[in-house]
N, C-alpha and C. Protein backbone atom coordinates (compact mmCIF):
# COMPACT_ATOMS: atom_id res chain seq x y z
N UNK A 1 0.85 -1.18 0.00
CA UNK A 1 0.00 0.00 0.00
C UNK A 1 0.89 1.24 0.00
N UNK A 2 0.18 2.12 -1.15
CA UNK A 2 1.25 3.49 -0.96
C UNK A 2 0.91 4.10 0.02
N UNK A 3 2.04 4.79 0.60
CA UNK A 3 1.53 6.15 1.97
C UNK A 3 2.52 7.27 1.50
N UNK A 4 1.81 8.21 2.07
CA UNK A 4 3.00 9.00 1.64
C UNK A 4 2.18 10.41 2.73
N UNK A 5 3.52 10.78 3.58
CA UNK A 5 3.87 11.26 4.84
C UNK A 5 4.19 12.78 4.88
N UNK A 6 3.54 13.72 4.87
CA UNK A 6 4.44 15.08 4.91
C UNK A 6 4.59 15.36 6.33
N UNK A 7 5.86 16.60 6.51
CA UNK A 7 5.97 17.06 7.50
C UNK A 7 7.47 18.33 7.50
N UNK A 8 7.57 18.92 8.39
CA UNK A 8 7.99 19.95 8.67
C UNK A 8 7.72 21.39 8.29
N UNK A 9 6.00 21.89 8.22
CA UNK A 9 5.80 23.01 7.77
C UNK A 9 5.53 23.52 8.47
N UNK A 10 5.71 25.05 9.03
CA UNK A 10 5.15 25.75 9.99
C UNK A 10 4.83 27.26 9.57
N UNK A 11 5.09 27.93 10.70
CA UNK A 11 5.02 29.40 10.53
C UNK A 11 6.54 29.98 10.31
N UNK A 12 6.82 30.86 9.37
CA UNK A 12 7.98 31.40 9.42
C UNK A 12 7.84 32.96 8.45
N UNK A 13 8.89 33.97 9.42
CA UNK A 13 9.04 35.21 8.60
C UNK A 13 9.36 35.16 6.95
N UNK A 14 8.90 36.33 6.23
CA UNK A 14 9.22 36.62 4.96
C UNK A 14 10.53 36.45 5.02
N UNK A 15 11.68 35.61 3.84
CA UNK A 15 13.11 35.67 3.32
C UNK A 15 13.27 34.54 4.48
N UNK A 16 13.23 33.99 5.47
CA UNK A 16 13.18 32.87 6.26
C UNK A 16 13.32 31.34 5.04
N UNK A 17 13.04 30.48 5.98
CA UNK A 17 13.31 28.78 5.25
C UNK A 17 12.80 28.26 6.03
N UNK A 18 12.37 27.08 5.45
CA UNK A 18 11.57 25.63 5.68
C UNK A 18 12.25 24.49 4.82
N UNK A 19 12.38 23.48 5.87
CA UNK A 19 12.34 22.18 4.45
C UNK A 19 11.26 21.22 5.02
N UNK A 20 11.12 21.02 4.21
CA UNK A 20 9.72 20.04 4.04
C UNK A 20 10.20 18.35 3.75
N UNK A 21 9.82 17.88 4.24
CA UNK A 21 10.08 16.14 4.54
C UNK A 21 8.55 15.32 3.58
N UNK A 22 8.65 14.25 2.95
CA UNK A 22 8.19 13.35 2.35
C UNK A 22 8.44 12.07 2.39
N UNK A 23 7.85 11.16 3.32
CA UNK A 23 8.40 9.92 3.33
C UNK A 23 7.48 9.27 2.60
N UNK A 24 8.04 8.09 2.22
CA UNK A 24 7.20 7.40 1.10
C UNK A 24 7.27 5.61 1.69
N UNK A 25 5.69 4.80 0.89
CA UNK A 25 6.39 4.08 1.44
C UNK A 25 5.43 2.75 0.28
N UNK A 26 5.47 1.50 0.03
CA UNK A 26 5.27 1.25 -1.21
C UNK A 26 5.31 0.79 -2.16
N UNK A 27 6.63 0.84 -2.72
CA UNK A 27 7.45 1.18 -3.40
C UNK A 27 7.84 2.31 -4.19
N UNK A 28 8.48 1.70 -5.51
CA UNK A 28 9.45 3.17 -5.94
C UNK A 28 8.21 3.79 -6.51
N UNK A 29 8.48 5.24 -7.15
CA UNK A 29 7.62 5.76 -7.94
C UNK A 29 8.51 6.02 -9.23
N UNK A 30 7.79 6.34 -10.41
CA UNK A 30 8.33 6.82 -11.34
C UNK A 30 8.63 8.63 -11.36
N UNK A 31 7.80 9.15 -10.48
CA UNK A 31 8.03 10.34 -10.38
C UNK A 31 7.71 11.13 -8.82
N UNK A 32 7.93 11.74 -8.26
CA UNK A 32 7.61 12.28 -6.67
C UNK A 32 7.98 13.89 -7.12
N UNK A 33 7.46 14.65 -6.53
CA UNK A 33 6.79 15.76 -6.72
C UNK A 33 6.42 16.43 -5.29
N UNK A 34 6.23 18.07 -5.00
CA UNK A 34 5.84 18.94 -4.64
C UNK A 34 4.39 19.61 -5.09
N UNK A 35 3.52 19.77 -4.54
CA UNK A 35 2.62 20.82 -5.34
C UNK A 35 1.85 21.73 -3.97
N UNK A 36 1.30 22.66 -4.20
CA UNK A 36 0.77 23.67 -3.25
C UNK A 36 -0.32 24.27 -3.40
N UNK A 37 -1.31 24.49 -2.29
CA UNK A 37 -2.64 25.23 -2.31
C UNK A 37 -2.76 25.69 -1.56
N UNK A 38 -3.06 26.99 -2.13
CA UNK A 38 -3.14 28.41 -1.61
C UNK A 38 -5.07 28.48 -0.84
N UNK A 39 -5.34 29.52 -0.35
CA UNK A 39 -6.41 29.38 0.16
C UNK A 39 -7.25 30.11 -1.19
N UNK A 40 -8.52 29.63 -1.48
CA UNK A 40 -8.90 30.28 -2.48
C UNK A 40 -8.73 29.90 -3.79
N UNK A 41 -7.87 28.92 -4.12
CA UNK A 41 -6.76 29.12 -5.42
C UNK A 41 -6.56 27.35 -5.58
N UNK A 42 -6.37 27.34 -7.05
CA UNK A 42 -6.10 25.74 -7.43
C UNK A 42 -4.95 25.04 -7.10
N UNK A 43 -4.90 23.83 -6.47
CA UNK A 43 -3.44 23.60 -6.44
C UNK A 43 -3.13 23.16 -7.91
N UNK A 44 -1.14 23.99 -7.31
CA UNK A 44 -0.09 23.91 -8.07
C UNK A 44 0.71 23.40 -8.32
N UNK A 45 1.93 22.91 -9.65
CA UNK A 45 2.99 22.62 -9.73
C UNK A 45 4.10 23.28 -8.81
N UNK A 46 4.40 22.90 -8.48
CA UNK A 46 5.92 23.32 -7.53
C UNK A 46 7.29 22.70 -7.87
N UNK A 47 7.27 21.72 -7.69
CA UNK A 47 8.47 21.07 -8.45
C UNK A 47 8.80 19.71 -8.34
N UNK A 48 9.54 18.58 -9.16
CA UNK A 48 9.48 17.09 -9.25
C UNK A 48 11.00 16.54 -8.93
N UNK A 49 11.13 15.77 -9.25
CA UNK A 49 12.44 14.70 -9.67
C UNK A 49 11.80 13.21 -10.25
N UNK A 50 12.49 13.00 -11.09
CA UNK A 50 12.10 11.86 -11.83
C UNK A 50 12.81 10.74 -10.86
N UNK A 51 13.25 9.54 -11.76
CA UNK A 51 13.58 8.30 -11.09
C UNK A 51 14.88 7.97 -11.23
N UNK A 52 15.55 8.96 -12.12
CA UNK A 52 16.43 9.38 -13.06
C UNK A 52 17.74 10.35 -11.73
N UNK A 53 16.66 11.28 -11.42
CA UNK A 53 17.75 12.20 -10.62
C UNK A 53 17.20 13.59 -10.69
N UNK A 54 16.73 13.95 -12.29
CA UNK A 54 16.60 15.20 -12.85
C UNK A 54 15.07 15.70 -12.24
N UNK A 55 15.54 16.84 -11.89
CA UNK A 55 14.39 17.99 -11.02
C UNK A 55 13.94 19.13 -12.28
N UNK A 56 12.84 19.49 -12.02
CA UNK A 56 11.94 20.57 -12.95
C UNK A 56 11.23 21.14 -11.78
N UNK A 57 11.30 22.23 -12.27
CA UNK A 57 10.63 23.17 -10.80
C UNK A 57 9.56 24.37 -11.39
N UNK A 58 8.51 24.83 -10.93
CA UNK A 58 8.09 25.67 -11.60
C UNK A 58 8.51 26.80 -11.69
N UNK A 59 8.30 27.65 -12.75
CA UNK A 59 9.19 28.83 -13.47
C UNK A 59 9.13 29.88 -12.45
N UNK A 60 8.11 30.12 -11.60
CA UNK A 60 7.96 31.42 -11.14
C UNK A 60 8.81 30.91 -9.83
N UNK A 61 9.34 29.95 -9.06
CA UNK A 61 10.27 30.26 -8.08
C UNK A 61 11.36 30.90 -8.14
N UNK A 62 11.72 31.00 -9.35
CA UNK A 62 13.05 31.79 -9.40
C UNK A 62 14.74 31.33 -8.70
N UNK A 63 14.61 29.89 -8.51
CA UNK A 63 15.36 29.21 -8.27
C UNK A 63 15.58 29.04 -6.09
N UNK A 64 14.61 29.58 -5.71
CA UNK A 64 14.45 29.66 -4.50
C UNK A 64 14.24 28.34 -3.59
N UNK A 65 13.72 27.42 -4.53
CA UNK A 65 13.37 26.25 -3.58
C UNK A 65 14.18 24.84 -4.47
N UNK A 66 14.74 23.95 -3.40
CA UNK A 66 15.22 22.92 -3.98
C UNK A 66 14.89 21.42 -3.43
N UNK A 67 14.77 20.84 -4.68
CA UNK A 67 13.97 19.19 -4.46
C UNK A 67 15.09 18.04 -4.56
N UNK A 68 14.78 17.27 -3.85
CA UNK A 68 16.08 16.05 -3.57
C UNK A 68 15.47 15.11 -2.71
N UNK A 69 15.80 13.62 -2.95
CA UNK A 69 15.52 13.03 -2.43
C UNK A 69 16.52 11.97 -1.61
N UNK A 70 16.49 11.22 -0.59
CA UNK A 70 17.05 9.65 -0.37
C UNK A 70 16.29 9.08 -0.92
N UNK A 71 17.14 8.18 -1.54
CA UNK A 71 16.49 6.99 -2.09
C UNK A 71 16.50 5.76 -1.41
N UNK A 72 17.52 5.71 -0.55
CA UNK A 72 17.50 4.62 0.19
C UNK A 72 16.86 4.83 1.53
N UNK A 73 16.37 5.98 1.97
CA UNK A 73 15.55 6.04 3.20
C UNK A 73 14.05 6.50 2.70
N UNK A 74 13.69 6.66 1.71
CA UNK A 74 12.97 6.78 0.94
C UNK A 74 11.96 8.07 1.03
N UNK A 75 12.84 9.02 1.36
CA UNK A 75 12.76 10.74 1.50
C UNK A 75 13.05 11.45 1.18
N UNK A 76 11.70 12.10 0.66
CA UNK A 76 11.71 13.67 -0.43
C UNK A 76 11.78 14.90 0.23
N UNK A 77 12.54 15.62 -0.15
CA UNK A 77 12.81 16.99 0.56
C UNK A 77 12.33 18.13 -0.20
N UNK A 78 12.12 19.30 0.68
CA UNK A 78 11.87 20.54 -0.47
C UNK A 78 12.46 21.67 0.17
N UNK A 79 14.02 22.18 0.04
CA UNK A 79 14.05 23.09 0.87
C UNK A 79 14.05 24.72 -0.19
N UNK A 80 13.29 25.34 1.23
CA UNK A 80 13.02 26.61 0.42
C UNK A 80 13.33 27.88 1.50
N UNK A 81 13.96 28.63 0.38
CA UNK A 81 14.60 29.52 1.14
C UNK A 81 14.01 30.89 0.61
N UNK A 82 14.09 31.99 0.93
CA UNK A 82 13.67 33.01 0.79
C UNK A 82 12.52 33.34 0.54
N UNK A 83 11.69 32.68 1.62
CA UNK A 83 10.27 32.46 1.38
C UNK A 83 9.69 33.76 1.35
N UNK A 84 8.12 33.85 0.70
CA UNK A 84 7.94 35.30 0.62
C UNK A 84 5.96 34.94 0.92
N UNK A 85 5.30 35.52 1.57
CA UNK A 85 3.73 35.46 1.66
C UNK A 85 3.40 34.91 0.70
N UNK A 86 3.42 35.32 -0.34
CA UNK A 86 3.05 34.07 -1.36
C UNK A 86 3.05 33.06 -1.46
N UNK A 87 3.86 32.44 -0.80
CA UNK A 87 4.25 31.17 -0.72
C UNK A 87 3.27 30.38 0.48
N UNK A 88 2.48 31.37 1.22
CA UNK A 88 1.72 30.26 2.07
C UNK A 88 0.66 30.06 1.40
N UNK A 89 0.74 28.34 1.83
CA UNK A 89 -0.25 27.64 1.27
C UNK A 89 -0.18 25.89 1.67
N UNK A 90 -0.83 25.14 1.69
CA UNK A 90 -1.10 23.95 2.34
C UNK A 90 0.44 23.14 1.24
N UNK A 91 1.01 22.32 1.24
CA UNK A 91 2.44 21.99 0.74
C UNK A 91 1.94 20.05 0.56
N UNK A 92 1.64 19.72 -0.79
CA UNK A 92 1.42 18.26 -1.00
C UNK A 92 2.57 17.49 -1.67
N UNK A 93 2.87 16.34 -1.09
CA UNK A 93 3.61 15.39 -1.20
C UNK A 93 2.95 14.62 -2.69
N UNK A 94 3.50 14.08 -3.85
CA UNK A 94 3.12 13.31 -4.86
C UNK A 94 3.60 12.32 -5.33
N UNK A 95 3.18 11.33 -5.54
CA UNK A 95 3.87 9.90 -5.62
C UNK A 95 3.01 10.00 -7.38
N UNK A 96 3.76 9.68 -8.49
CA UNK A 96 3.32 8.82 -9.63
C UNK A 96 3.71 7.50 -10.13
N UNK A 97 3.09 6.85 -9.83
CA UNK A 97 3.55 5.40 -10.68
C UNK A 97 2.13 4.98 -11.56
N UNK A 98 2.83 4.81 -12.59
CA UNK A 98 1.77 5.56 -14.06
C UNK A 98 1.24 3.65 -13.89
N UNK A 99 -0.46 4.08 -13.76
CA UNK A 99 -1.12 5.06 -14.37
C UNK A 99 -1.55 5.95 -13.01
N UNK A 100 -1.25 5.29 -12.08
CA UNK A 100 -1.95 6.26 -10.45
C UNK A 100 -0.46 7.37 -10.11
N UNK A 101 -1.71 8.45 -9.63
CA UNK A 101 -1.09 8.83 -8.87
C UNK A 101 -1.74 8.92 -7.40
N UNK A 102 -0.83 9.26 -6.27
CA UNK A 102 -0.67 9.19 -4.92
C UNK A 102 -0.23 10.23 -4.45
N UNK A 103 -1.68 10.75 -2.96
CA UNK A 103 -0.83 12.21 -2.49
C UNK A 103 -0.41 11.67 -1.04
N UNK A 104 -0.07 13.00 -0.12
CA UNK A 104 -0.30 13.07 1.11
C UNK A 104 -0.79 14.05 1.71
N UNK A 105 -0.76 13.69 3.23
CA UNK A 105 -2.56 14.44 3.84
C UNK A 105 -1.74 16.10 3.62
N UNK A 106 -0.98 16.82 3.49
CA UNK A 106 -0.22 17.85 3.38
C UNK A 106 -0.42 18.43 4.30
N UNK A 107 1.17 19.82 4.17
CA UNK A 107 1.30 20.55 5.63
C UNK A 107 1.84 21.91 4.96
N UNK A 108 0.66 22.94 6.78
CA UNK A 108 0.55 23.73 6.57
C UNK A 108 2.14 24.65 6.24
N UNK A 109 2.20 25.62 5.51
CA UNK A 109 3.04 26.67 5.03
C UNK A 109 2.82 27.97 5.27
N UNK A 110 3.35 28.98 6.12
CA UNK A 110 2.62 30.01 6.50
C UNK A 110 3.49 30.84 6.01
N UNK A 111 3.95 31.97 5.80
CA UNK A 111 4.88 32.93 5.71
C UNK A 111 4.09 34.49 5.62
N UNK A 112 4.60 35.26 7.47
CA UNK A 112 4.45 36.37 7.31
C UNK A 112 5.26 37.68 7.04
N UNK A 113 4.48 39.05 6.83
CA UNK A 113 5.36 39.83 5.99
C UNK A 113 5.99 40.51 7.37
């Protein structure tokens, strides 16, 4: 059975950091992923890593947040730095192994100005 675990989001000042934890469990996926929802607003792409190694992030971070995983402890990271209000929003964990995909229960992201 897939699970998949978020954790380490809280409250933190504007230009501050968070990293965000993803444990997985399962097996492998073909793809694991970030995405985010804002209050009000659709969730988003945020950013991936394939199975491969290679990360794609969405355009508007501006290179602020970075995705990496263990593979052998089987944990996805997202650390993000220079966080800005915008950025709060509920923070989902994504598992794909085609044809399903798999979330987690996600965690909160706050950032004040």
């Amino acid at each position: 059975q897939v699970q998949l675990v978020e954790s380490g989001g809280g409250s933190v000042q504007a230009g501050g950091s968070l990293r965000l934890s993803c444990v997985f469990s399962g097996g492998p996926m073909d793809v694991m992923g970030w995405y985010r929802q804002a209050p009000g607003k659709q969730r988003e792409f945020v950013a991936q890593m394939d199975r491969s190694g290679t990360p794609t992030y969405a355009g508007s971070l501006n290179g602020r947040f970075t995705i990496s995983k263990e593979n052998a402890r089987n944990i996805m990271y997202l650390q993000m730095n220079s966080l800005k209000p915008e950025d709060t929003a509920v923070y989902y964990c994504n598992g794909e192994r085609y044809p399903n995909q798999y979330w987690g229960q996600g965690t909160q992201v706050t950032v004040s100005s």
